[in-house]
C-alpha atoms as a PDB file:
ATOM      1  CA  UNK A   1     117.626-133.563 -21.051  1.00  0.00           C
ATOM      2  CA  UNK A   2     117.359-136.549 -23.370  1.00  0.00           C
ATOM      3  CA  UNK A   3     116.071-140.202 -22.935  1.00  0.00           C
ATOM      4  CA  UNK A   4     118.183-143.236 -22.832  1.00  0.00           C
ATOM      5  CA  UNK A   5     116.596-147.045 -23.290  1.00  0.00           C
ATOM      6  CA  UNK A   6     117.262-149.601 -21.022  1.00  0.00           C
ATOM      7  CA  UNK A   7     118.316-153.223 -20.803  1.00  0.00           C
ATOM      8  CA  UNK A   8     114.809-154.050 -19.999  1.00  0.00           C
ATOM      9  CA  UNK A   9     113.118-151.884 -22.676  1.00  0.00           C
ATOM     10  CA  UNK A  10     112.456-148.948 -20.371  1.00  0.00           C
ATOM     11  CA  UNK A  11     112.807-145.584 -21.185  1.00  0.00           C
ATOM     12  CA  UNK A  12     114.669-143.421 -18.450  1.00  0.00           C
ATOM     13  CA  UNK A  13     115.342-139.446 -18.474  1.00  0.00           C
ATOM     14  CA  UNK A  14     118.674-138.533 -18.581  1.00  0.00           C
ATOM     15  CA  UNK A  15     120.864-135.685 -18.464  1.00  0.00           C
ATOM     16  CA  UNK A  16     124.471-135.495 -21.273  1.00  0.00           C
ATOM     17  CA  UNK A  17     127.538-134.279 -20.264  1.00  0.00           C
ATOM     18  CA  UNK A  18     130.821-133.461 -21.711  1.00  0.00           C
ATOM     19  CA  UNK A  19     133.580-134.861 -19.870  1.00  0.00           C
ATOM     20  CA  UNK A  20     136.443-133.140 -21.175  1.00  0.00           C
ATOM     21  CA  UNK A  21     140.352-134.707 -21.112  1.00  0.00           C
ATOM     22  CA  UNK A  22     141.693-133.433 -18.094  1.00  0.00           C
ATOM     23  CA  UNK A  23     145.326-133.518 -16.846  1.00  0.00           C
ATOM     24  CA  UNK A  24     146.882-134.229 -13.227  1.00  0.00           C
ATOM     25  CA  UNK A  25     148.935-131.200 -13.027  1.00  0.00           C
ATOM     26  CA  UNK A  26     150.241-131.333  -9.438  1.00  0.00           C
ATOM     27  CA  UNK A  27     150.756-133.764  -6.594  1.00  0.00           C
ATOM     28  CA  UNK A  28     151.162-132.301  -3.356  1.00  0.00           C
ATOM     29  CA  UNK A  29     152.010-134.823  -0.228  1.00  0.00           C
ATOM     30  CA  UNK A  30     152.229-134.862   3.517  1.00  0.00           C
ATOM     31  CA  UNK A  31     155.525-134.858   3.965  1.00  0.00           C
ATOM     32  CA  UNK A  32     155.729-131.362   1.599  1.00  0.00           C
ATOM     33  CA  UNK A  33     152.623-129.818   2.034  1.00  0.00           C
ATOM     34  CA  UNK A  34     150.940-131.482   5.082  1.00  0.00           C
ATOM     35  CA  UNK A  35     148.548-132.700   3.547  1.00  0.00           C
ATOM     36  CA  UNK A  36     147.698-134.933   0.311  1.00  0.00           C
ATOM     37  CA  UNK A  37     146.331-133.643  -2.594  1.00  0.00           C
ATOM     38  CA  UNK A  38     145.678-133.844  -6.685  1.00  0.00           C
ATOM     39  CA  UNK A  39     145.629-130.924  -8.960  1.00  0.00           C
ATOM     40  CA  UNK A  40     143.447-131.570 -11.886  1.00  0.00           C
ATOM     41  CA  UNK A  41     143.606-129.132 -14.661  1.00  0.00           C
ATOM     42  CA  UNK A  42     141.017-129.208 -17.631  1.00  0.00           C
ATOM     43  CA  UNK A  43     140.222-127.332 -20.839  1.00  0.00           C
ATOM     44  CA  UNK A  44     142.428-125.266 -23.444  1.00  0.00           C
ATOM     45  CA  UNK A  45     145.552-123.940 -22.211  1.00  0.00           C
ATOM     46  CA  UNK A  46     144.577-124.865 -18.578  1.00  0.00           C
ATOM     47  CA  UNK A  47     141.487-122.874 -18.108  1.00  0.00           C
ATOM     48  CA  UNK A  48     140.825-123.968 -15.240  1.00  0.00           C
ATOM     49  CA  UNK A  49     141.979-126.105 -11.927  1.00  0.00           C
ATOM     50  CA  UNK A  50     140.547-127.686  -9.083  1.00  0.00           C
ATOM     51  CA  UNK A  51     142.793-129.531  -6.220  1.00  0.00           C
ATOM     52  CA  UNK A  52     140.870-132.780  -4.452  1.00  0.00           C
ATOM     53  CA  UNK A  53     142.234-134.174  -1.073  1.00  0.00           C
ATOM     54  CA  UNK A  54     143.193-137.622  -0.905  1.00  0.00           C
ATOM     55  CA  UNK A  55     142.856-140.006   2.296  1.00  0.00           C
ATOM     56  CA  UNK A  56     146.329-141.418   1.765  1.00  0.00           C
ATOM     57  CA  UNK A  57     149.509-140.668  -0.435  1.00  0.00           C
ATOM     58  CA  UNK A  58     149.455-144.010  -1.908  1.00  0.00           C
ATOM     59  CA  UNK A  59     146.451-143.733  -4.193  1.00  0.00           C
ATOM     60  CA  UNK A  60     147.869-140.446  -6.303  1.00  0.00           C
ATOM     61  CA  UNK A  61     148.705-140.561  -9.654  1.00  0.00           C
ATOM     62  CA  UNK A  62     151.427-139.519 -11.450  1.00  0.00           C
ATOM     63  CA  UNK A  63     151.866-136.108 -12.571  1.00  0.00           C
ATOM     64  CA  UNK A  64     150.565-136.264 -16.429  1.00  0.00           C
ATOM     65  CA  UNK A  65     147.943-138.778 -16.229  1.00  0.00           C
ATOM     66  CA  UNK A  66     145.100-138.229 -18.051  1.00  0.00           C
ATOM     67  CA  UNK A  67     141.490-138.404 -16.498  1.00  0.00           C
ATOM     68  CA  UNK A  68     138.419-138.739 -19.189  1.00  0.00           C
ATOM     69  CA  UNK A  69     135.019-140.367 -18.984  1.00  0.00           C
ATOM     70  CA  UNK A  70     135.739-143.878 -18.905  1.00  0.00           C
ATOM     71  CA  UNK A  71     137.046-143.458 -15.171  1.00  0.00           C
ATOM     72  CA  UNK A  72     132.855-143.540 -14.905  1.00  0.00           C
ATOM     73  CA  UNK A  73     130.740-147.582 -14.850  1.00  0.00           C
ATOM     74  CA  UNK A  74     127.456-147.620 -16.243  1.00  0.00           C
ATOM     75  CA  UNK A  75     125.247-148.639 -13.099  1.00  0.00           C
ATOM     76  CA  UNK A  76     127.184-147.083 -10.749  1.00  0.00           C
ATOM     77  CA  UNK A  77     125.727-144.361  -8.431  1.00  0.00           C
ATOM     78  CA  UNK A  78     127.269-140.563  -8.438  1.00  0.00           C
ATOM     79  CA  UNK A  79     127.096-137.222  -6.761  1.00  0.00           C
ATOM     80  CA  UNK A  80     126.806-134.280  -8.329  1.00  0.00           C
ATOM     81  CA  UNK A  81     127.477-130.454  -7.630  1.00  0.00           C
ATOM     82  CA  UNK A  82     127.195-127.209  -9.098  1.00  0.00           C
ATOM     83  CA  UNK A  83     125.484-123.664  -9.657  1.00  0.00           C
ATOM     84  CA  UNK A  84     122.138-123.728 -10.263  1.00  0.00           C
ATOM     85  CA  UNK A  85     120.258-121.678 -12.479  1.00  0.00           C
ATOM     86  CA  UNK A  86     120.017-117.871 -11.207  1.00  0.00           C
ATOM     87  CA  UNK A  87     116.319-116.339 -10.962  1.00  0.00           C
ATOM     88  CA  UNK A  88     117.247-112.899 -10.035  1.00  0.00           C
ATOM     89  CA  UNK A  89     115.077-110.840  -7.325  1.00  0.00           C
ATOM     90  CA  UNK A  90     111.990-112.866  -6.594  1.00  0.00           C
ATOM     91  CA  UNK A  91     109.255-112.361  -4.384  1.00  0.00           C
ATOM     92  CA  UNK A  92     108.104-114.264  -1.511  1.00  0.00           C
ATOM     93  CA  UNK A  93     105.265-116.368  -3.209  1.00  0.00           C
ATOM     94  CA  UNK A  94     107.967-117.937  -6.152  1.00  0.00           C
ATOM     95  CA  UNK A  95     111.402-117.553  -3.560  1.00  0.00           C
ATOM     96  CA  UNK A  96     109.802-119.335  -0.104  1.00  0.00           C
ATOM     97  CA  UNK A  97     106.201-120.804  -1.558  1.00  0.00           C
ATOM     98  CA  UNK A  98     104.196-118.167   0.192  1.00  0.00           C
ATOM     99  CA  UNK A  99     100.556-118.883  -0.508  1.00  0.00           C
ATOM    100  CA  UNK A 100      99.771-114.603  -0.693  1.00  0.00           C
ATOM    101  CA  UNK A 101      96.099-113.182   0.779  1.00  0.00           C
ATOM    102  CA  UNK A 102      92.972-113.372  -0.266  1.00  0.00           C
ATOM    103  CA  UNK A 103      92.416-111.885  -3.830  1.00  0.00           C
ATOM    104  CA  UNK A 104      88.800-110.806  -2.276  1.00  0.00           C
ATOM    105  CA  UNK A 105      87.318-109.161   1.095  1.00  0.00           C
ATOM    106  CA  UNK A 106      88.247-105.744   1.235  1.00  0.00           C
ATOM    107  CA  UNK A 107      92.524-106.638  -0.371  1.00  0.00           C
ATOM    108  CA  UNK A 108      93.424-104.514  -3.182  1.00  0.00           C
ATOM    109  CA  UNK A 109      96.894-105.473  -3.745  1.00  0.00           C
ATOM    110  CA  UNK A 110      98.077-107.924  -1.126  1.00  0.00           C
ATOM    111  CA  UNK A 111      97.899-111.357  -3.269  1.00  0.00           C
ATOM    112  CA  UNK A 112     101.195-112.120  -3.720  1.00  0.00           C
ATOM    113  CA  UNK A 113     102.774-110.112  -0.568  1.00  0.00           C
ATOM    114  CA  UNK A 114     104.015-111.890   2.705  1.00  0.00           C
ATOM    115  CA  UNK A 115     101.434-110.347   5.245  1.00  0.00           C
ATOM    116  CA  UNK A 116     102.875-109.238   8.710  1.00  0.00           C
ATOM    117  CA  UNK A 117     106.405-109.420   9.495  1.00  0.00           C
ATOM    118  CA  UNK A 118     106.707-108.664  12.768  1.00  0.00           C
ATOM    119  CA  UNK A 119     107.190-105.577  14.902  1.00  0.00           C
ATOM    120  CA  UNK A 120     105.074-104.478  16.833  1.00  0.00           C
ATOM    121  CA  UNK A 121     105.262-105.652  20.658  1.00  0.00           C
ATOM    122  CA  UNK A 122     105.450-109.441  19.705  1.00  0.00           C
ATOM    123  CA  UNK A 123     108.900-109.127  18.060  1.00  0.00           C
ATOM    124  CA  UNK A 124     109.996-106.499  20.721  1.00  0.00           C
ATOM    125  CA  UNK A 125     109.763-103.744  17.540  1.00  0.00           C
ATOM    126  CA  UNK A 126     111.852-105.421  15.345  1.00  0.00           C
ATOM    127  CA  UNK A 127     112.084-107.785  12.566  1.00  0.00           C
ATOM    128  CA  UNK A 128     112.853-111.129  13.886  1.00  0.00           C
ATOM    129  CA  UNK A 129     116.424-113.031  12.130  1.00  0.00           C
ATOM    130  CA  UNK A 130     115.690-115.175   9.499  1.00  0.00           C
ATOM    131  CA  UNK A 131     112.508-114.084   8.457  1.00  0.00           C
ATOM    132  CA  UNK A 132     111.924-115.022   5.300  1.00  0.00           C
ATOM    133  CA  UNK A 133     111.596-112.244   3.053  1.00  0.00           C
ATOM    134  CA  UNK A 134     111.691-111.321  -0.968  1.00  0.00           C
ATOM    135  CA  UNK A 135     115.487-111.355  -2.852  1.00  0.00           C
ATOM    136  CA  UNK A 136     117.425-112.880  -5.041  1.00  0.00           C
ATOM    137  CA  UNK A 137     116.622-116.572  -5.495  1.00  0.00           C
ATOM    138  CA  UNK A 138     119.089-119.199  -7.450  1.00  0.00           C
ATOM    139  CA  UNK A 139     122.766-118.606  -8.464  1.00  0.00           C
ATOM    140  CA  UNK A 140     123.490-121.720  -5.360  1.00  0.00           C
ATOM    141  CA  UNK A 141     125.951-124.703  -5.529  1.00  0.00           C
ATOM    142  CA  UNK A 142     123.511-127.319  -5.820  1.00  0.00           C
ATOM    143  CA  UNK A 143     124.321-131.146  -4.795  1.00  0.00           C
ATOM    144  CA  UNK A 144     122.143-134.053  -6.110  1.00  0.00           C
ATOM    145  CA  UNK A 145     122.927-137.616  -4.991  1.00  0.00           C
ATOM    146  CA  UNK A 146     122.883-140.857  -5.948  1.00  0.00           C
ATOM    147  CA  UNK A 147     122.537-140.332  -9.725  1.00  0.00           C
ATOM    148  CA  UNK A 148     123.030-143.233 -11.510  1.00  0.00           C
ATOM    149  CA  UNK A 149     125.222-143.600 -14.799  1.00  0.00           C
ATOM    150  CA  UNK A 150     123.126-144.934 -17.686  1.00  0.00           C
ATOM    151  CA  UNK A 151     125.647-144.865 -20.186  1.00  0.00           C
ATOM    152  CA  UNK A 152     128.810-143.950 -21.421  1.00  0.00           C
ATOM    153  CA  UNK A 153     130.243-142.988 -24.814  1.00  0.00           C
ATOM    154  CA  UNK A 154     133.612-143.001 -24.728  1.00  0.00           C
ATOM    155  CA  UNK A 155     133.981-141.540 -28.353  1.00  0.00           C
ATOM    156  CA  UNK A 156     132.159-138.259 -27.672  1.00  0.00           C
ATOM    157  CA  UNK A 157     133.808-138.285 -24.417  1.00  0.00           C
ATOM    158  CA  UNK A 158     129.931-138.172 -22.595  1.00  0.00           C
ATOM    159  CA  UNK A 159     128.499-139.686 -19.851  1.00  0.00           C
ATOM    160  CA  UNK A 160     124.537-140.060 -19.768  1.00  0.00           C
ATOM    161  CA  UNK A 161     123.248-139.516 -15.827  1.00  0.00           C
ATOM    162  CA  UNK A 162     119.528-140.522 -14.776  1.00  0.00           C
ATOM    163  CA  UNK A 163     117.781-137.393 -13.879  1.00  0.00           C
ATOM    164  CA  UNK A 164     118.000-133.991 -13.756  1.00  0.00           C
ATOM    165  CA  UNK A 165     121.577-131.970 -12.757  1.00  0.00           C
ATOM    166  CA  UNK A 166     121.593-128.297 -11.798  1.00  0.00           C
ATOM    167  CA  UNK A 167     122.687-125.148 -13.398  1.00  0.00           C
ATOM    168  CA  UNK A 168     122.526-124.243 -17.463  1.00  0.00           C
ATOM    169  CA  UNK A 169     124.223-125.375 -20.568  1.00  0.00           C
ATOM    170  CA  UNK A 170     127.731-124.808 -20.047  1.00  0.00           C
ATOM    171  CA  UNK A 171     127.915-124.654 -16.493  1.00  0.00           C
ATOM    172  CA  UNK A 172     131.047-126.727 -15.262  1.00  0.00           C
ATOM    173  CA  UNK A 173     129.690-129.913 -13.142  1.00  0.00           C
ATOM    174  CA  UNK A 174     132.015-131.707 -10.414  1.00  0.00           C
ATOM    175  CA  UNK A 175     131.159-135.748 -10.457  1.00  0.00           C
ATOM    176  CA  UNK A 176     132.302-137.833  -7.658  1.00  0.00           C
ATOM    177  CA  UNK A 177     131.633-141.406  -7.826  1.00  0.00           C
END
């Protein structure tokens, strides 16, 4: 994260990301495909693609067009998705917020563990669904609203978002404004 300075002086935390060039690729329509769609491709030799719907086939572009950061307004408000950061296997205090026992009277090593869970005849001798138990916390598609765009540098190809946006460095970040 970085800062960015206002209009007004302020100073606001803000998140950088690459927008690289990418290329409509494909155009699919209702009266081919049955339903409307764009096909965005992005990064050397077409690393990767991603299709998007469309509500009607008269606001597709034309095969070719390029899509880069200035499609983006400073002020306006975005959503963002992707993959947050992975944890690996975490216990139940860290994964669900469990508070643990008592670190005195009589526990030796139930601090961080998540006390009863269940059997017995008040589950019918079984764990109940859903309990929440350890495992492996993070690796999620994440979506954060209502971001707003503090600035855009259309030279670096960069937008500057207010806020924090999930995953790590290099993770590849859908924007929808």
């Amino acid at each position: 994260m970085t800062e960015v300075f206002g209009e007004d002086g302020k100073n606001y935390p803000a998140t950088t990301l690459r927008v690289p060039i990418m290329v409509v690729n494909l155009l699919k329509t209702v009266k081919k495909d049955g339903y409307s769609a764009v096909q965005i491709g992005y990064g050397d030799k077409k690393k990767g693609f991603k299709e998007y719907r469309l509500a009607t086939d008269a606001q597709t572009p034309a095969v070719g067009d390029k899509i880069d950061a200035s499609i983006f307004q400073a002020g306006e408000l975005v959503t963002v998705s992707a993959i947050s950061k992975g944890k690996g296997f975490q216990g139940v205090v860290k994964r669900h917020g469990f508070h643990g026992g008592p670190r005195t009277h009589g526990q030796k090593h139930s601090e961080r563990e998540p006390g009863a869970i269940g059997g017995g005849a008040r589950a019918g001798g079984r764990v109940a669904k859903g309990m929440r138990m350890a495992g492996r916390m993070g690796g999620d598609r994440i979506t954060v609203k209502n971001l707003p765009v503090l600035k855009i540098d259309t030279a670096k190809s960069e937008i500057y978002l207010g806020g924090a946006v999930p995953g790590r460095r290099g993770t590849l970040v859908e924007i929808k404004n």
